[in-house]
Structure formats: C-alpha cells, structure tokens
C-alpha atoms as a PDB file:
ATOM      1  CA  UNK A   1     -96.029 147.881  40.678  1.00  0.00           C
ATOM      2  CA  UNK A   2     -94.521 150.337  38.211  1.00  0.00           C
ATOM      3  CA  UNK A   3     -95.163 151.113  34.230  1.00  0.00           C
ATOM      4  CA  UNK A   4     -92.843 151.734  31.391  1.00  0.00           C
ATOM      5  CA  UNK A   5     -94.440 153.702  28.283  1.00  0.00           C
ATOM      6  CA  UNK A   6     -92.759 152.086  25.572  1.00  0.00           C
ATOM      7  CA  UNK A   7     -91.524 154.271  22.663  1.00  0.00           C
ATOM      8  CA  UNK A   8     -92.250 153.345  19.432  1.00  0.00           C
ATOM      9  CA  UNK A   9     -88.533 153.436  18.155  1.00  0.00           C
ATOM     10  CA  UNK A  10     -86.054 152.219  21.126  1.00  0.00           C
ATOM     11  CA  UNK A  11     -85.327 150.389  24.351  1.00  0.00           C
ATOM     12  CA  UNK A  12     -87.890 151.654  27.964  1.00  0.00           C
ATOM     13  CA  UNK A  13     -88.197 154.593  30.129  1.00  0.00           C
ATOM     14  CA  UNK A  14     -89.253 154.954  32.935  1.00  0.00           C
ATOM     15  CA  UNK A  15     -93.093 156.803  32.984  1.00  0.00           C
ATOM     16  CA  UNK A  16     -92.387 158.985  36.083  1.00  0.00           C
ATOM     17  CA  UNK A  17     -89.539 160.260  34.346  1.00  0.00           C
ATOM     18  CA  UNK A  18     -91.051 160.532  30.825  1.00  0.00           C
ATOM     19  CA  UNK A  19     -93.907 162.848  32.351  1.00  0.00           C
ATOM     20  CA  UNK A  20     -91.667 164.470  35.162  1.00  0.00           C
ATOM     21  CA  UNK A  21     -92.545 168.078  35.396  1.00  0.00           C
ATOM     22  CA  UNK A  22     -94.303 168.491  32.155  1.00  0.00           C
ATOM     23  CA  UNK A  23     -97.819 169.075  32.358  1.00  0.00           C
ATOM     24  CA  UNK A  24     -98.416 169.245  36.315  1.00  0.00           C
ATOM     25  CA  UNK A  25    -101.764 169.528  37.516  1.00  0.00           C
ATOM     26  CA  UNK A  26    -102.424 171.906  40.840  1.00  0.00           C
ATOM     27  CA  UNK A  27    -103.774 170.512  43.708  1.00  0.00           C
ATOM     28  CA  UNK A  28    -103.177 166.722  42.398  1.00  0.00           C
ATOM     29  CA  UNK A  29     -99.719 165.682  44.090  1.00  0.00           C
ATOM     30  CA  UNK A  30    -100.682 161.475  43.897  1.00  0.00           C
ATOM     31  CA  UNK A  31    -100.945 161.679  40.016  1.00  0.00           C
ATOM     32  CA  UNK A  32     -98.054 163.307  38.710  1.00  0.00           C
ATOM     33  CA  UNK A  33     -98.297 162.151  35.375  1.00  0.00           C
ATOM     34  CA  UNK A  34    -100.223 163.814  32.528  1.00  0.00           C
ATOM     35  CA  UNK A  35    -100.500 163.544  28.327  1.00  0.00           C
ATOM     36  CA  UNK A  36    -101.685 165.962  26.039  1.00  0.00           C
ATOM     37  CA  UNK A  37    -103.885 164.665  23.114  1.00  0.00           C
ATOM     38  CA  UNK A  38    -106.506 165.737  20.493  1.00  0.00           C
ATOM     39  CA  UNK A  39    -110.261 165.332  19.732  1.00  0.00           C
ATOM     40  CA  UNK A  40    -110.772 163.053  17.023  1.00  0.00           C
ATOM     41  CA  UNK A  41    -107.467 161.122  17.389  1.00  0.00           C
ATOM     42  CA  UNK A  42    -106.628 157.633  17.846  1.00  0.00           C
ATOM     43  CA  UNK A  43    -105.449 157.473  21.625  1.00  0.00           C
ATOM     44  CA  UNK A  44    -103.050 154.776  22.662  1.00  0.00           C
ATOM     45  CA  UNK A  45    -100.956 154.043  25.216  1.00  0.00           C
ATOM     46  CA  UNK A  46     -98.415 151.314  25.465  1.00  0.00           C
ATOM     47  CA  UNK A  47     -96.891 150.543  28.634  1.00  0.00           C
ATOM     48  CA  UNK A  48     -95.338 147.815  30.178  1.00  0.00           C
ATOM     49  CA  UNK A  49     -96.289 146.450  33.927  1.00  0.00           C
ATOM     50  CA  UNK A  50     -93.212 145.692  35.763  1.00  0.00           C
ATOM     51  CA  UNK A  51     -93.417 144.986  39.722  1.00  0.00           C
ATOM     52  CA  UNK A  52     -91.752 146.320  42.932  1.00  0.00           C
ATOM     53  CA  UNK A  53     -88.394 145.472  41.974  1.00  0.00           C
ATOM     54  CA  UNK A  54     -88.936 146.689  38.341  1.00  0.00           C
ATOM     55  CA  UNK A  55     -88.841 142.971  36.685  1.00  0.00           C
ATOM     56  CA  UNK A  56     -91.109 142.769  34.136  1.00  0.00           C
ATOM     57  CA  UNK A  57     -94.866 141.318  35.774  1.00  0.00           C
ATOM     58  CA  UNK A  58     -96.385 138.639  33.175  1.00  0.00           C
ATOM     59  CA  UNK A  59     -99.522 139.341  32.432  1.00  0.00           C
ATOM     60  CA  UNK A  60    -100.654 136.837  30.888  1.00  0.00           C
ATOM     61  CA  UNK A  61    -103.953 135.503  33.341  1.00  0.00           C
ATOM     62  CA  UNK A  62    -104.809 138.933  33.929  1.00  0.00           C
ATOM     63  CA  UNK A  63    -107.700 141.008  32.741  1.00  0.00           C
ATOM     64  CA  UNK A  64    -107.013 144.507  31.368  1.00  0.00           C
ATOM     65  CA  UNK A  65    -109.208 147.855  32.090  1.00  0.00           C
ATOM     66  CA  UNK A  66    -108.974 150.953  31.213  1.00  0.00           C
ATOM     67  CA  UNK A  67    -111.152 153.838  32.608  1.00  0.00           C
ATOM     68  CA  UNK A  68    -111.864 157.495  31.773  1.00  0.00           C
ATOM     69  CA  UNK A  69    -113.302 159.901  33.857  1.00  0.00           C
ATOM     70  CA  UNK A  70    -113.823 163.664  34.230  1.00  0.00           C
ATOM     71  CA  UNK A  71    -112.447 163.459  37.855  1.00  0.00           C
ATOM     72  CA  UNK A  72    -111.376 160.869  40.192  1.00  0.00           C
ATOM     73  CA  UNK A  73    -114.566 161.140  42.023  1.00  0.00           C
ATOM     74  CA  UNK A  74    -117.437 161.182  39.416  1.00  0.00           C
ATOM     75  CA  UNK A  75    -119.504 157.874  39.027  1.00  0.00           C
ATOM     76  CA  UNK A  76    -120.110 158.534  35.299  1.00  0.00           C
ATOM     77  CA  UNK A  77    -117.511 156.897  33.585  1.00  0.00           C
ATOM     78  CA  UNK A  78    -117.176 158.534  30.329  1.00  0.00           C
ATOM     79  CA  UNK A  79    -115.226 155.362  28.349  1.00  0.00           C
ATOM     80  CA  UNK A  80    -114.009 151.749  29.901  1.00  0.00           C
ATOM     81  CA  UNK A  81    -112.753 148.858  27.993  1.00  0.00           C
ATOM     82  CA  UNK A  82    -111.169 145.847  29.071  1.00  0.00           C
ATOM     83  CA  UNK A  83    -109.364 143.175  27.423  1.00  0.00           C
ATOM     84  CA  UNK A  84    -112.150 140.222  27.296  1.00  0.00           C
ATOM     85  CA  UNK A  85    -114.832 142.271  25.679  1.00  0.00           C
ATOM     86  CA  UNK A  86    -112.665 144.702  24.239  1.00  0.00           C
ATOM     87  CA  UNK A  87    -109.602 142.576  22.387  1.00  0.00           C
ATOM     88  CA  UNK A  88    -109.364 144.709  19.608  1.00  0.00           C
ATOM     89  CA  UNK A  89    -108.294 148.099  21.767  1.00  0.00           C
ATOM     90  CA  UNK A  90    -107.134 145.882  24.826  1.00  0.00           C
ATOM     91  CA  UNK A  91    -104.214 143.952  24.074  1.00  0.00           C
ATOM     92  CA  UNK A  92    -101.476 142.184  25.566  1.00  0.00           C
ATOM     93  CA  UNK A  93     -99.088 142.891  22.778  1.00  0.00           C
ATOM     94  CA  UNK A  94     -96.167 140.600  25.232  1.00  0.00           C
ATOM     95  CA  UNK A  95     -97.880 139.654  27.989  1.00  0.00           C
ATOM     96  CA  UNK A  96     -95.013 137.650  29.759  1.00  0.00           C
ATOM     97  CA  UNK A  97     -92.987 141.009  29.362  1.00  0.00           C
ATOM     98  CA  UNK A  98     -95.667 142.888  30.976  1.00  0.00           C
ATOM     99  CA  UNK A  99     -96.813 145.012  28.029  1.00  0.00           C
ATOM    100  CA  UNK A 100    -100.184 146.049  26.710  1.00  0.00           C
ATOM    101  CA  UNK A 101    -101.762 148.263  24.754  1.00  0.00           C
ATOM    102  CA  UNK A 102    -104.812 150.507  25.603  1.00  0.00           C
ATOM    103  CA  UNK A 103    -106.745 152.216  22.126  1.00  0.00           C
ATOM    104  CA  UNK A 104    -109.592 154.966  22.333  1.00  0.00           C
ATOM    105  CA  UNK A 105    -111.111 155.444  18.823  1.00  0.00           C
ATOM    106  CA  UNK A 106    -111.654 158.545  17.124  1.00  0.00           C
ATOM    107  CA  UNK A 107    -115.222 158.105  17.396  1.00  0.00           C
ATOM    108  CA  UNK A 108    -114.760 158.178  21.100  1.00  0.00           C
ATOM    109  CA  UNK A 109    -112.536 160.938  21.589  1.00  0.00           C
ATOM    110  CA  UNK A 110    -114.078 163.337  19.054  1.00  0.00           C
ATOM    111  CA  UNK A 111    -117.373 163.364  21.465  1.00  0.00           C
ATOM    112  CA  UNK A 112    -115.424 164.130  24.725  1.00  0.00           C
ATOM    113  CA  UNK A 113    -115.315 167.605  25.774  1.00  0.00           C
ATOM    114  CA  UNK A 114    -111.727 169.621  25.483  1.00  0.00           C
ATOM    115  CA  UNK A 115    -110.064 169.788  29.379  1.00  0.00           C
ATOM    116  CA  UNK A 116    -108.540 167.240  31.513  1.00  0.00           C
ATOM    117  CA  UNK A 117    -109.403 163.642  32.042  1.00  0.00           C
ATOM    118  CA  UNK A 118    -108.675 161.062  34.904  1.00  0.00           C
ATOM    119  CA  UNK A 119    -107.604 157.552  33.873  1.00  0.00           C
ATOM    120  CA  UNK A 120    -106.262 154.461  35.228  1.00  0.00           C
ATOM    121  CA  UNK A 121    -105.316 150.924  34.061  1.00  0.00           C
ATOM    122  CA  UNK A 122    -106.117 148.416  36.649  1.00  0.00           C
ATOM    123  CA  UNK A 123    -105.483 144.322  36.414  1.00  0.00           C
ATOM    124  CA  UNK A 124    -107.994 141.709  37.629  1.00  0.00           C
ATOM    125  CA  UNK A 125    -107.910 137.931  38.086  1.00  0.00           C
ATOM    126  CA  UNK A 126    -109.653 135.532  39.636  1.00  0.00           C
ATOM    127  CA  UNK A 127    -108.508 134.565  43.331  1.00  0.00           C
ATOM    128  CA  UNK A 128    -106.886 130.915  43.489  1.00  0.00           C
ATOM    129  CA  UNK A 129    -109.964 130.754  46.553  1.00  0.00           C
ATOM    130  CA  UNK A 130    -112.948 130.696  44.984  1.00  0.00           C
ATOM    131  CA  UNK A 131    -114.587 132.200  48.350  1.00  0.00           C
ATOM    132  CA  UNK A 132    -112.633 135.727  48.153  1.00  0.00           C
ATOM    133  CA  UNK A 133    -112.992 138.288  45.628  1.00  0.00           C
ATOM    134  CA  UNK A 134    -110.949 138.754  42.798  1.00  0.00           C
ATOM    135  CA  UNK A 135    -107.384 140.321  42.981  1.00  0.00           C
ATOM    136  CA  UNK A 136    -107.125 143.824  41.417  1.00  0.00           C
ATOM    137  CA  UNK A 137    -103.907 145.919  40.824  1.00  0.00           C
ATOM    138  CA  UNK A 138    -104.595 149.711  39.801  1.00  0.00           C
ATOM    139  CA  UNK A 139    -100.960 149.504  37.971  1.00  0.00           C
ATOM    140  CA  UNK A 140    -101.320 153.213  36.277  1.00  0.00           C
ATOM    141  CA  UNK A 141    -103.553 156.394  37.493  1.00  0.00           C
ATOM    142  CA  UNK A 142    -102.551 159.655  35.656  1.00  0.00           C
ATOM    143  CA  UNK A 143    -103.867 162.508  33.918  1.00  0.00           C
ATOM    144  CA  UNK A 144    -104.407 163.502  30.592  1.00  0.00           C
ATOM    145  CA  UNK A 145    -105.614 167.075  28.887  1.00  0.00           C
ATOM    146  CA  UNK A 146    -107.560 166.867  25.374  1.00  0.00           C
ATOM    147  CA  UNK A 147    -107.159 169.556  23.219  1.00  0.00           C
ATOM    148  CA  UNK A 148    -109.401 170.956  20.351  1.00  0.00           C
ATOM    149  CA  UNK A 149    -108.166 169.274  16.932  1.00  0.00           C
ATOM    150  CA  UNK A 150    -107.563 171.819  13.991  1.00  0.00           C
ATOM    151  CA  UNK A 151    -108.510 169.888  11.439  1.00  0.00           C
ATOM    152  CA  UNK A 152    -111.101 168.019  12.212  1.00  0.00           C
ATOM    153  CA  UNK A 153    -112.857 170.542  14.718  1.00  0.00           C
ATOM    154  CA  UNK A 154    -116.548 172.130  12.868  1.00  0.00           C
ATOM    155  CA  UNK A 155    -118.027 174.545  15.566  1.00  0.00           C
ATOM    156  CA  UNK A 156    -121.610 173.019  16.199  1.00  0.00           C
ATOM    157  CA  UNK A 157    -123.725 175.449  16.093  1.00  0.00           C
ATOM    158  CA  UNK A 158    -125.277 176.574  12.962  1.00  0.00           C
END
C-alpha cells in the first residue's frame, strides 16, 4: 500500500516524492518522510490510500486511526483518533477513491512540546472469519517536527 497527499489546488503526488530529501531525520532510514508544523495550529493531512499497484484502495468498510507519539517505541500515546469515535477529525472525504482526512485541533497541538513526533495512519476491519483477528494495514508511518508558533506562543512562566 502507498499514499498520495493531496494538494489542495491540483491533480496527486506521490508522498515519497513530496517529502524526498526535505526534512531527513538521522538514524531513521524506514521513515523517510517528515512535515514541519506549528503549536497551536490546525493539523491536517489529506492523503489518499492507493494499493501495490497504485490503484486507488476503497476505503469504504475500513476504520481510520491516527496515532502520535514522541518515538516509535514509547507506550504513551500522546493523541489517537479514529474514524468511529472521532468523525468529525476522521473522515473519509472519498472513500472509494481511497482518500481521508486526519485533523489535530489547536487545542491539541498547542499542549505538545516543540521537537519531532512519530505518527502513523493504520486501517482496520473486521475479518470475514469471525474466529481471527481483525485485518490491519499501517498505510502511512512518517515523521513530523512542531515548531514554536509566533503568535500565539506566551512563555509560561511568570
């Protein structure tokens, strides 16, 4: 499985070469990809799931999640949504296209610390055989750095 970030005024690109190079992050080599954001902003990301031979993957029966961590290894997960609880900043904006829409508030990203942040945007459904687990595809792991907003930064202490 592959993504496509989708920009906001034309047709797809490929992520790999969207991110290619820009932000690389030592000692990393299996996530090559990495964003740079700010504190207090709306976050999203809009990409669209396509599989091995880069067709578009419908994703229509699928569950959505989206996971942040400090590093890949931590078990404190500092924010997770999903698309069933979440359907407001989880959505399948054309989910027979493959595309969807991940959304960290303000709120959210204001109380995270400025550095670098592991993510990953897996899909889960339920297996046709009720006996085995669910299937789950981790269709995007990557990187992304938060920087310090200007305006909205006040230094806490007093």
């Amino acid at each position: 499985m592959s993504v496509n970030p989708l920009p906001r005024h034309k047709g797809l690109f490929k992520f790999e070469e969207f991110f290619k190079g820009r932000f690389p992050i030592p000692n990393h080599k299996d996530i090559k990809h990495c964003a740079e954001f700010y504190a207090g902003d709306t976050i999203t990301l809009e990409v669209q799931v396509c599989d091995e031979c880069d067709y578009p993957f419908d994703i229509t029966d699928w569950t959505i999640y989206w996971t942040v961590k400090a590093e890949e290894w931590d078990l404190e997960v500092l924010y997770q949504i999903n698309s069933i609880d979440d359907p407001k900043l989880v959505v399948k904006t054309n989910p027979t296209l493959g595309v969807l829409q991940v959304t960290m508030q303000p709120s959210v990203s204001r109380l995270l610390d400025v550095g670098q942040y592991i993510f990953d945007i897996q899909l889960s459904k339920a297996n046709e055989d009720p006996e085995l687990e669910p299937i789950v595809k981790t269709v995007l792991r990557a990187w992304f750095i938060l920087k310090r907003d200007v305006t909205g930064y006040t230094d806490p202490t007093p």
